[in-house]
N, C-alpha and C. Protein backbone atom coordinates (compact mmCIF):
# COMPACT_ATOMS: atom_id res chain seq x y z
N UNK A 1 -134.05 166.53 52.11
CA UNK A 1 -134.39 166.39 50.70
C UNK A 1 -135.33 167.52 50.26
N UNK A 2 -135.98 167.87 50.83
CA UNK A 2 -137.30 168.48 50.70
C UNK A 2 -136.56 170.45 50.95
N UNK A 3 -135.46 170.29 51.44
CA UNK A 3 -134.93 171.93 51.56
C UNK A 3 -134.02 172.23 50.45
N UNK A 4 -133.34 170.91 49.74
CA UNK A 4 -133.00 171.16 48.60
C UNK A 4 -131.57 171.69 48.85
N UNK A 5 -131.17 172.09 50.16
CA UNK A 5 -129.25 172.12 50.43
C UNK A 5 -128.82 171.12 49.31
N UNK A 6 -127.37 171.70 49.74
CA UNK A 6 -126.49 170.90 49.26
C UNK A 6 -125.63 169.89 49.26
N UNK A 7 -126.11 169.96 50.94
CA UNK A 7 -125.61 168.71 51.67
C UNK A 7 -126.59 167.46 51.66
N UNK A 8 -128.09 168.34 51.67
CA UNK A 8 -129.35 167.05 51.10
C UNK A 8 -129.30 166.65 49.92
N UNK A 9 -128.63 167.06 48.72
CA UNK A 9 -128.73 166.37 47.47
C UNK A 9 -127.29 165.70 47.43
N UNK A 10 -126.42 166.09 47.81
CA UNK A 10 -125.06 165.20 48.26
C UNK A 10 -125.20 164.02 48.88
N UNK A 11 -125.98 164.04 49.72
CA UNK A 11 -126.31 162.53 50.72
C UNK A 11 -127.35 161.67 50.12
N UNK A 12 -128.19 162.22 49.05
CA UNK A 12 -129.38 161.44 48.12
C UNK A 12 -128.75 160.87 47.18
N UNK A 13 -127.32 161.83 46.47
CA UNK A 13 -126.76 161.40 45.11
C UNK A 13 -125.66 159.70 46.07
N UNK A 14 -125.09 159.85 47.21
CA UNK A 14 -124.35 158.98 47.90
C UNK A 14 -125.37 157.90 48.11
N UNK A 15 -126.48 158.14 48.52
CA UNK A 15 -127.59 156.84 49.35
C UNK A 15 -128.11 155.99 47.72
N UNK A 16 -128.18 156.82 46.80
CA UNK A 16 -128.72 156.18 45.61
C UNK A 16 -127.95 154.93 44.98
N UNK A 17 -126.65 155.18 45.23
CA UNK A 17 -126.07 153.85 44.08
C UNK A 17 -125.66 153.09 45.43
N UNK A 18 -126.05 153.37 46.43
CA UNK A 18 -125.56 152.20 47.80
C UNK A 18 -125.89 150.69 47.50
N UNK A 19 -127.33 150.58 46.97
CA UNK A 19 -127.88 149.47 46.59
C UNK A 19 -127.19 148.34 45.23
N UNK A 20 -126.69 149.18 44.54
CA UNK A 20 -126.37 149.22 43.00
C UNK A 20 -125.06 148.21 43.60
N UNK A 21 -124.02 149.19 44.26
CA UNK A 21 -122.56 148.82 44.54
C UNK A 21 -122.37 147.92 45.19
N UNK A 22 -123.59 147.65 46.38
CA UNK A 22 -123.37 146.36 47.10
C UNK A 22 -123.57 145.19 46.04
N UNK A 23 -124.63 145.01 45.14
CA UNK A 23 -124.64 143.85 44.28
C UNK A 23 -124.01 143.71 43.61
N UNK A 24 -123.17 144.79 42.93
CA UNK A 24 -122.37 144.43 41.92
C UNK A 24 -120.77 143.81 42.73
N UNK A 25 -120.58 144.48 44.05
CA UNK A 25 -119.50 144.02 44.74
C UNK A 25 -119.68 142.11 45.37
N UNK A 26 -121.12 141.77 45.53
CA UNK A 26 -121.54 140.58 46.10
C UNK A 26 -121.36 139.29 44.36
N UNK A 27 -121.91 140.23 43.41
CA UNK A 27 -121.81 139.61 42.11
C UNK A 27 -120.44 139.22 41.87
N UNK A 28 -119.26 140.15 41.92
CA UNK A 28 -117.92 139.78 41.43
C UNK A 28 -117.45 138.99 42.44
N UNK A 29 -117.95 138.70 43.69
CA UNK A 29 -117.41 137.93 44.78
C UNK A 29 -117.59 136.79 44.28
N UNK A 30 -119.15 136.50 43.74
CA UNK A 30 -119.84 135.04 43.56
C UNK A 30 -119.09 134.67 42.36
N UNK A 31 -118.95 135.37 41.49
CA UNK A 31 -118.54 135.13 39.96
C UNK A 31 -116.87 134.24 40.25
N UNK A 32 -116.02 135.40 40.83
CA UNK A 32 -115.15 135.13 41.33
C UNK A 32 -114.92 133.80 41.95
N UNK A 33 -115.59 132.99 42.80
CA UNK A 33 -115.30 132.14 43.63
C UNK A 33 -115.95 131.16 42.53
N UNK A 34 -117.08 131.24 41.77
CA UNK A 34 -117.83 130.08 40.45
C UNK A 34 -116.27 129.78 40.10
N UNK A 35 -115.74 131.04 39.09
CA UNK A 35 -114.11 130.62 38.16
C UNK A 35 -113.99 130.06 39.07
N UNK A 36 -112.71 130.33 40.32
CA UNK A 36 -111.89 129.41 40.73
C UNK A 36 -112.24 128.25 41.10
N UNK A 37 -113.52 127.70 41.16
CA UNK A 37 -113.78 126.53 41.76
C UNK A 37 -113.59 125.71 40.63
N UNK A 38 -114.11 126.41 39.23
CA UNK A 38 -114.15 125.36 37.81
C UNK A 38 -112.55 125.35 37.63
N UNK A 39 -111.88 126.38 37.99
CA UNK A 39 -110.40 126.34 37.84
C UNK A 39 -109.81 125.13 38.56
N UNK A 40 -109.85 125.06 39.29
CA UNK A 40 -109.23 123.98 40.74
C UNK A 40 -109.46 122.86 39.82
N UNK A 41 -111.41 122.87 39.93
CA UNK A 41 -111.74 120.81 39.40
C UNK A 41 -111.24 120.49 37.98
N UNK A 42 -110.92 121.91 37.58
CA UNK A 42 -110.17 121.29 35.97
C UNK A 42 -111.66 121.45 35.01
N UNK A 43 -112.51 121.97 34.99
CA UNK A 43 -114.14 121.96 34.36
C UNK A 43 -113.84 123.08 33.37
N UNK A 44 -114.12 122.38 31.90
CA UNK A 44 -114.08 123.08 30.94
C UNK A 44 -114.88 124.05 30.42
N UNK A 45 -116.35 123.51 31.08
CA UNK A 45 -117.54 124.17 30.05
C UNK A 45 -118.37 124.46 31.43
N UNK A 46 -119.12 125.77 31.82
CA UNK A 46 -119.50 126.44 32.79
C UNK A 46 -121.05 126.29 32.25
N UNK A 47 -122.29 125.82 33.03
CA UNK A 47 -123.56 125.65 32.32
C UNK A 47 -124.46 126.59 33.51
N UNK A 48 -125.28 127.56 32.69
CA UNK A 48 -125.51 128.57 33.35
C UNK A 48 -127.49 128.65 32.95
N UNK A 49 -128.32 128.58 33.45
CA UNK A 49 -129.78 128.58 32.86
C UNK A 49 -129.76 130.08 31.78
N UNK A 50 -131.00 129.76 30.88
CA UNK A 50 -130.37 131.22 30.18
C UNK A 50 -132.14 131.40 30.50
N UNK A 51 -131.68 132.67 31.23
CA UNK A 51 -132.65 133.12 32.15
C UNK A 51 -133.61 134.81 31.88
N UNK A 52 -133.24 134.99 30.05
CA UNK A 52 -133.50 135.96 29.47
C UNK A 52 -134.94 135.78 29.14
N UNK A 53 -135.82 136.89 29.42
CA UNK A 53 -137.21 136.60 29.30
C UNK A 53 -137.58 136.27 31.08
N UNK A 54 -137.20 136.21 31.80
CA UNK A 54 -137.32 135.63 33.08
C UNK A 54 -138.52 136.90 33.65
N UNK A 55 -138.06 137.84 33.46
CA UNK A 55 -138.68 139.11 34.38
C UNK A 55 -140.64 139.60 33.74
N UNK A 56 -140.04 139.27 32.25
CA UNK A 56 -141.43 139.25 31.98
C UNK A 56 -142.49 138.39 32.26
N UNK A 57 -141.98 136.92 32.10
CA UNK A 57 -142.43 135.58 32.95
C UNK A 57 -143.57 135.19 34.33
N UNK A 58 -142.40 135.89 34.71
CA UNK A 58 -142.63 136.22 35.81
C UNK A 58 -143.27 137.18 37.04
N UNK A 59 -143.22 138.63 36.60
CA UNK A 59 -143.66 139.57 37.03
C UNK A 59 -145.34 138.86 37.53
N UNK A 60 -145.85 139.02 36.20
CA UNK A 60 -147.27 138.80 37.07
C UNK A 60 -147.89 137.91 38.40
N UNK A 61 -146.68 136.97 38.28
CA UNK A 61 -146.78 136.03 39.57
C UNK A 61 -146.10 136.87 41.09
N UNK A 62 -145.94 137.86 41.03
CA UNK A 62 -145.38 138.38 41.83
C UNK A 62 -146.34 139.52 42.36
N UNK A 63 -146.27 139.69 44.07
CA UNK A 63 -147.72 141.00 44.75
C UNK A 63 -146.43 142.10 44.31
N UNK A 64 -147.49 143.13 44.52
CA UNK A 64 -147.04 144.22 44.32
C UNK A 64 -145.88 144.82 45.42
N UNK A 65 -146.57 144.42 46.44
CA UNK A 65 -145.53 144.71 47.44
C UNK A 65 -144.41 144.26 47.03
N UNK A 66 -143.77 143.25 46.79
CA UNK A 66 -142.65 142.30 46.49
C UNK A 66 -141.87 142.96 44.97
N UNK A 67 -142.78 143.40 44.30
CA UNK A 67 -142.16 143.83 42.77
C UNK A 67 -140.48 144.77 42.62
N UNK A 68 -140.46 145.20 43.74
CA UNK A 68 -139.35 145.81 44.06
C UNK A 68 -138.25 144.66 44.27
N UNK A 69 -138.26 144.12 44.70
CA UNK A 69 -137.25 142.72 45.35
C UNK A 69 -136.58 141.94 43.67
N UNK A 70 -138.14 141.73 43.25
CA UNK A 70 -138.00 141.10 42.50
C UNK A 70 -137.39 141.51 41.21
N UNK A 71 -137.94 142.93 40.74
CA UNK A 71 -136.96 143.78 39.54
C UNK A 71 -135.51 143.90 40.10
N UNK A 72 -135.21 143.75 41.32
CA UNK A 72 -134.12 144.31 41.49
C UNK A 72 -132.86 142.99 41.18
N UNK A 73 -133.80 142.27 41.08
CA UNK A 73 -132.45 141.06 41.18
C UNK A 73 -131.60 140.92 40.28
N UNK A 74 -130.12 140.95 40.78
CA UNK A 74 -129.31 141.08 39.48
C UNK A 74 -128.62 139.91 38.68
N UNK A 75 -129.30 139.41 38.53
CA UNK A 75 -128.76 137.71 37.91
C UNK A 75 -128.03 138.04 36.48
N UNK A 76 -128.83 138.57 35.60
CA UNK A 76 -127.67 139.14 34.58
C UNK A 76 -126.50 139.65 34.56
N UNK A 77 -126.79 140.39 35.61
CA UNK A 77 -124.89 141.01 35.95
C UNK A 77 -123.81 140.04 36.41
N UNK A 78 -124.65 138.93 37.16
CA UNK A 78 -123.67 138.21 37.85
C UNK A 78 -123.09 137.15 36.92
N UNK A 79 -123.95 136.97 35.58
CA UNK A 79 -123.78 136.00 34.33
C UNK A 79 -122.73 136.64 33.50
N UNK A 80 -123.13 137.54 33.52
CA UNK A 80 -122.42 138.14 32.68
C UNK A 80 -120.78 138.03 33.30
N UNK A 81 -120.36 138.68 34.40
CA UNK A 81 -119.36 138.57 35.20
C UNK A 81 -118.44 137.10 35.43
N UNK A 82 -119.36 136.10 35.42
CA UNK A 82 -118.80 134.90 35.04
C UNK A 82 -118.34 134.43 34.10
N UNK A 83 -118.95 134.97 33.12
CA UNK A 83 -118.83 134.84 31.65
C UNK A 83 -117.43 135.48 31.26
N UNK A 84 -116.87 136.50 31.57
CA UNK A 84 -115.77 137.21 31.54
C UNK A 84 -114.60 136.43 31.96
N UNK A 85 -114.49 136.41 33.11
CA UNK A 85 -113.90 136.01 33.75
C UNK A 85 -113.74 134.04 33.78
N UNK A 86 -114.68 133.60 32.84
CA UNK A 86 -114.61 132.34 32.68
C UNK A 86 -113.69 132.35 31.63
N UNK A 87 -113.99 133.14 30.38
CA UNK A 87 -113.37 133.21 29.52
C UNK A 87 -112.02 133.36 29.58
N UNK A 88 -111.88 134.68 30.50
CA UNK A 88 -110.38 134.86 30.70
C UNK A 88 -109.49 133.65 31.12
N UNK A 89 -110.36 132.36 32.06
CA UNK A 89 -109.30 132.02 32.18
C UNK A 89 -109.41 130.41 31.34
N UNK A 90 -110.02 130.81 30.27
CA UNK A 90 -110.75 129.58 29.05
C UNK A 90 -111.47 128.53 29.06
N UNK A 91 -112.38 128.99 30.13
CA UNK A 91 -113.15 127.80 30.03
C UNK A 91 -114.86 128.91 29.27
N UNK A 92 -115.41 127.62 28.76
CA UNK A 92 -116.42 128.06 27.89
C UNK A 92 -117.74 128.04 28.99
N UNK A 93 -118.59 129.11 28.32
CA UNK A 93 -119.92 129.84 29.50
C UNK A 93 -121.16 128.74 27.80
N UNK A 94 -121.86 128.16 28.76
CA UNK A 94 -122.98 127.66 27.68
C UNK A 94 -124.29 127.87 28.19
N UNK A 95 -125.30 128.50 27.86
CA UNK A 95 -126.79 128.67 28.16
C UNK A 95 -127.59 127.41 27.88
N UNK A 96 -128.30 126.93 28.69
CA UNK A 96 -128.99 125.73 28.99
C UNK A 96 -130.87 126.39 28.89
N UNK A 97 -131.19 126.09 28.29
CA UNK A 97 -133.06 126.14 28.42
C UNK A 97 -133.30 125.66 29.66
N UNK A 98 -134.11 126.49 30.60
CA UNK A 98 -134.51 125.62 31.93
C UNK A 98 -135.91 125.01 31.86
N UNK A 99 -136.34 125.24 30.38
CA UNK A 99 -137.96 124.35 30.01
C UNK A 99 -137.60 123.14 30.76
N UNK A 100 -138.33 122.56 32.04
CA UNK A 100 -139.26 121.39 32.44
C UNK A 100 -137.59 120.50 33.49
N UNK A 101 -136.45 121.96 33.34
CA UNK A 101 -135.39 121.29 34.50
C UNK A 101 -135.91 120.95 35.77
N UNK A 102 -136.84 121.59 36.36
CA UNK A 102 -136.94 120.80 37.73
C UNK A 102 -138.15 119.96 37.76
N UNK A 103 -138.48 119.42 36.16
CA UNK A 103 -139.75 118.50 36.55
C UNK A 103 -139.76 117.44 35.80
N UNK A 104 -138.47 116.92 35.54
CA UNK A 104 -137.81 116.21 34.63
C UNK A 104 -137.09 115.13 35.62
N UNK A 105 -137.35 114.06 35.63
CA UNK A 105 -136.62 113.00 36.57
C UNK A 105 -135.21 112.97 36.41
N UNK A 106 -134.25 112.40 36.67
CA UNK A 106 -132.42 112.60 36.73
C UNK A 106 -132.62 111.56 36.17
N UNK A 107 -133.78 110.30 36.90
CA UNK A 107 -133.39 108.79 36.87
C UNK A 107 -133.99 108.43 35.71
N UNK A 108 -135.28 108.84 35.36
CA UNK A 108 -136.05 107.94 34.28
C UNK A 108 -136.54 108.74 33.09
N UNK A 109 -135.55 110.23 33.39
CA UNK A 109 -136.23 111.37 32.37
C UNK A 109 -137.66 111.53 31.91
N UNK A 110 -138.39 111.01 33.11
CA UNK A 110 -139.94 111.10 33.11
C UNK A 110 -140.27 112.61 33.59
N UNK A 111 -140.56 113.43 32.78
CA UNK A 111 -141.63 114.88 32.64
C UNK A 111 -142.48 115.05 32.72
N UNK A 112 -143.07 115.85 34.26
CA UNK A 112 -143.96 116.11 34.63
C UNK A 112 -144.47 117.26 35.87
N UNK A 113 -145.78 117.65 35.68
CA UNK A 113 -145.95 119.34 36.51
C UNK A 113 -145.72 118.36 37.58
N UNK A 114 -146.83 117.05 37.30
CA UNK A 114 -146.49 116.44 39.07
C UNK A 114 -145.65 116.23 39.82
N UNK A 115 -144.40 116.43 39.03
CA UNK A 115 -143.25 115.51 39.76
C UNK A 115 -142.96 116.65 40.62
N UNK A 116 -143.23 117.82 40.31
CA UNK A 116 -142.66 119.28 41.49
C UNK A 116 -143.82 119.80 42.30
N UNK A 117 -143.88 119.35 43.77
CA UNK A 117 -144.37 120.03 44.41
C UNK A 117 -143.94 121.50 45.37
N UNK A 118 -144.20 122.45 44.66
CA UNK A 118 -143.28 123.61 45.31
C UNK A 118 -141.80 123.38 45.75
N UNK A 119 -141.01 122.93 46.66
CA UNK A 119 -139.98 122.35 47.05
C UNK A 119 -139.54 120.95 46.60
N UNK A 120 -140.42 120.50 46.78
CA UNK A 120 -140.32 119.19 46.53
C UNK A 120 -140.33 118.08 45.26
N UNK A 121 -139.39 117.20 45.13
CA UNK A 121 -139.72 116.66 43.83
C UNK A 121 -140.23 114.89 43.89
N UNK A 122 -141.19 114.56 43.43
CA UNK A 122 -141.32 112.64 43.55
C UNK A 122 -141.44 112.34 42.54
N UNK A 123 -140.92 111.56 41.24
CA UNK A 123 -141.15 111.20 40.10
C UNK A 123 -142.39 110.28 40.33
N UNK A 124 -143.26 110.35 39.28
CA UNK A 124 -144.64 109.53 39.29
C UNK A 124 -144.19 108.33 38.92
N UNK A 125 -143.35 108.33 37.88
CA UNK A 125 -143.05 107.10 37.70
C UNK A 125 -141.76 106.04 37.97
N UNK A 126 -141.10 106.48 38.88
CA UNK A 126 -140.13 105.88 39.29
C UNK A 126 -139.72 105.90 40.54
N UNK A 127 -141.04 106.50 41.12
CA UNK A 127 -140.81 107.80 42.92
C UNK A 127 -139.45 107.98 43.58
N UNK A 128 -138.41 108.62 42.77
CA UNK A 128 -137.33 109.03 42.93
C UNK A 128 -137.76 110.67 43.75
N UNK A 129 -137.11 110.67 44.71
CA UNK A 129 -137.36 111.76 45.35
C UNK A 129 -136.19 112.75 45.59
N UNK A 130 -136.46 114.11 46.02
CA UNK A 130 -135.02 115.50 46.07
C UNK A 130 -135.51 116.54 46.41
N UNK A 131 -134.78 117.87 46.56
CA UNK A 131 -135.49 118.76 46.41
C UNK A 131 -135.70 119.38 44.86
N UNK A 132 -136.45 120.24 44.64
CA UNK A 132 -136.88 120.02 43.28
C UNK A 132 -135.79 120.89 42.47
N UNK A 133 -135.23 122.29 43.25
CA UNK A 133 -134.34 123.27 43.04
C UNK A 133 -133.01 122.19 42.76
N UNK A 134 -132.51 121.42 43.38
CA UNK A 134 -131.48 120.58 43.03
C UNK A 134 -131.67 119.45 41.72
N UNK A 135 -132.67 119.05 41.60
CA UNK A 135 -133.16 118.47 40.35
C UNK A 135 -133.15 119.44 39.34
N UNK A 136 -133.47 120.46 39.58
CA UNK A 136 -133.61 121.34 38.23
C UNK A 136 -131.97 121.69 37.87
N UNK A 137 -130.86 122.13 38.86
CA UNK A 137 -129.18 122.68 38.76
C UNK A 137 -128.70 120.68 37.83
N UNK A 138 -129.38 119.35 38.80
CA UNK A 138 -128.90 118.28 38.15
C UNK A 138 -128.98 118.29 36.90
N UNK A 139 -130.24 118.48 36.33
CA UNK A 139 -130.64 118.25 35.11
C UNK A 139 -129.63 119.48 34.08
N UNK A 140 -129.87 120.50 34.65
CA UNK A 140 -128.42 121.67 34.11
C UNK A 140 -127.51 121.08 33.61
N UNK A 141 -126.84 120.35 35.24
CA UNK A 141 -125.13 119.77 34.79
C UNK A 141 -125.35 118.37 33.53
N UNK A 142 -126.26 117.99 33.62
CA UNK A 142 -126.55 116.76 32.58
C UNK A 142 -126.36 117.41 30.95
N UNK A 143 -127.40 118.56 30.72
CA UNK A 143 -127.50 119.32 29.60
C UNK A 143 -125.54 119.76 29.34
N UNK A 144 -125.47 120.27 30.43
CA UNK A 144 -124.13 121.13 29.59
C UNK A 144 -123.06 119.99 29.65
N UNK A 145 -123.04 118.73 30.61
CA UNK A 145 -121.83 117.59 30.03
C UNK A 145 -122.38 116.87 28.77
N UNK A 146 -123.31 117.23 28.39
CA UNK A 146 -123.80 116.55 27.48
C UNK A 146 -123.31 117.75 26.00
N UNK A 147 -122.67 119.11 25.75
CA UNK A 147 -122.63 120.14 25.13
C UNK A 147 -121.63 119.80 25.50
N UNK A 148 -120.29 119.55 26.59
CA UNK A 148 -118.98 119.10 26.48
C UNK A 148 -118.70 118.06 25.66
N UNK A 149 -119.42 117.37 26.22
CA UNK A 149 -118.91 116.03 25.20
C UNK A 149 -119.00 116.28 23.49
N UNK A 150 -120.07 117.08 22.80
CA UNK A 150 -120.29 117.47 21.68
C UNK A 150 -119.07 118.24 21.16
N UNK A 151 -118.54 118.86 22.13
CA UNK A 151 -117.54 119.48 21.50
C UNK A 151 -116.21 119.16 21.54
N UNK A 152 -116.03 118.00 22.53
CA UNK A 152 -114.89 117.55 22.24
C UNK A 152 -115.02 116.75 21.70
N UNK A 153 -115.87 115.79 21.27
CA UNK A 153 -115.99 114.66 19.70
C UNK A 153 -115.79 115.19 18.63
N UNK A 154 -116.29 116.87 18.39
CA UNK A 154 -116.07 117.69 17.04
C UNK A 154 -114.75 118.55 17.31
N UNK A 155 -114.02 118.11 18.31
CA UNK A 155 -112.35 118.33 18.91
C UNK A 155 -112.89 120.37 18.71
N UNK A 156 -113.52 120.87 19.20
CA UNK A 156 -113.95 122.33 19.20
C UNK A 156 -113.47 122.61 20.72
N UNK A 157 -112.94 121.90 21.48
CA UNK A 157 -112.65 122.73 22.61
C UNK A 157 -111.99 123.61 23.25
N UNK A 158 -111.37 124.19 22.20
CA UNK A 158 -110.08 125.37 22.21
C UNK A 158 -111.35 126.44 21.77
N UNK A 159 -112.79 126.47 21.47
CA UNK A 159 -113.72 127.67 21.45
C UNK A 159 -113.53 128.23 22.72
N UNK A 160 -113.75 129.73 23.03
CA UNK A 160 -113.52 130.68 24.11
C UNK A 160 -114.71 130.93 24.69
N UNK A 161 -116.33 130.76 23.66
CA UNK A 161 -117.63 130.99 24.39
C UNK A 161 -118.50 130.63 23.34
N UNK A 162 -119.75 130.19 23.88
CA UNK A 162 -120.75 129.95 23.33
C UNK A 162 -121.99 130.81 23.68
N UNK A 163 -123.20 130.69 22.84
CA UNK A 163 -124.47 131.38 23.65
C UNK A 163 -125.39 130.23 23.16
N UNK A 164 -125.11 128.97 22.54
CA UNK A 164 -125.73 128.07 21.94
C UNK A 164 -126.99 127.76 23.13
């Protein structure tokens, strides 16, 4: 790098998007396998956290060492990619608020910081227990069958996408 050949800036311009291509190749894999699975179960409406604002959120909770890991993550691309490809094959992509999903009971819709201990979730008031990451995806699928059903009572289910 440092002699400035042409074979050193050839192998810098190759090593640079190595990182780039693997995620975007791991993204269309994941995206890929999301469709066909909603394809198979017959699932109309795809519920996805809308996770915009996330990086600013977040950053400060993050060491410095780590800040690299963490900018790098490509969750937008992989939304986006689903989103395409959901569409294509018509089922609708809907953004869900993840305000208070993993601290929100399944059972008694009791909300609370307490109910999430790092991993872990115990409702205070009903001591329903999980992990808390799976309480938060439950509470997801609740929100967006609950945005299916809205739209097929207002018979809207021939829409191609939402960002509602």
């Amino acid at each position: 790098q440092s002699k400035g050949t042409l074979s050193a800036k050839r192998m810098l311009k190759h090593i640079s998007g190595k990182e780039k291509r693997l995620m975007r190749d791991v993204n269309h894999t994941i995206s890929k396998k999301i469709v066909k699975f909603a394809v198979e179960k017959g699932v109309s409406v795809i519920g996805l956290e809308d996770l915009s604002g996330i990086r600013d959120s977040t950053l400060p909770k993050v060491s410095k060492k780590r800040r690299h890991n963490h900018s790098s993550w490509a969750f937008r691309q992989l939304q986006t990619f689903i989103e395409y490809k959901a569409r294509e094959a018509g089922i609708i992509t809907h953004y869900v608020d993840p305000s208070y999903t993993s601290q929100t009971c399944i059972r008694c819709n009791h909300i609370s910081k307490n109910n999430r201990n790092r991993l872990s979730f115990r409702c205070e008031k009903c001591g329903y227990e999980n992990n808390a990451d799976l309480i938060g995806a439950m509470n997801i699928e609740h929100k967006t069958r609950d945005y299916r059903y809205i739209l097929e009572s207002q018979g809207c289910m021939s829409a191609t996408r939402t960002n509602a």
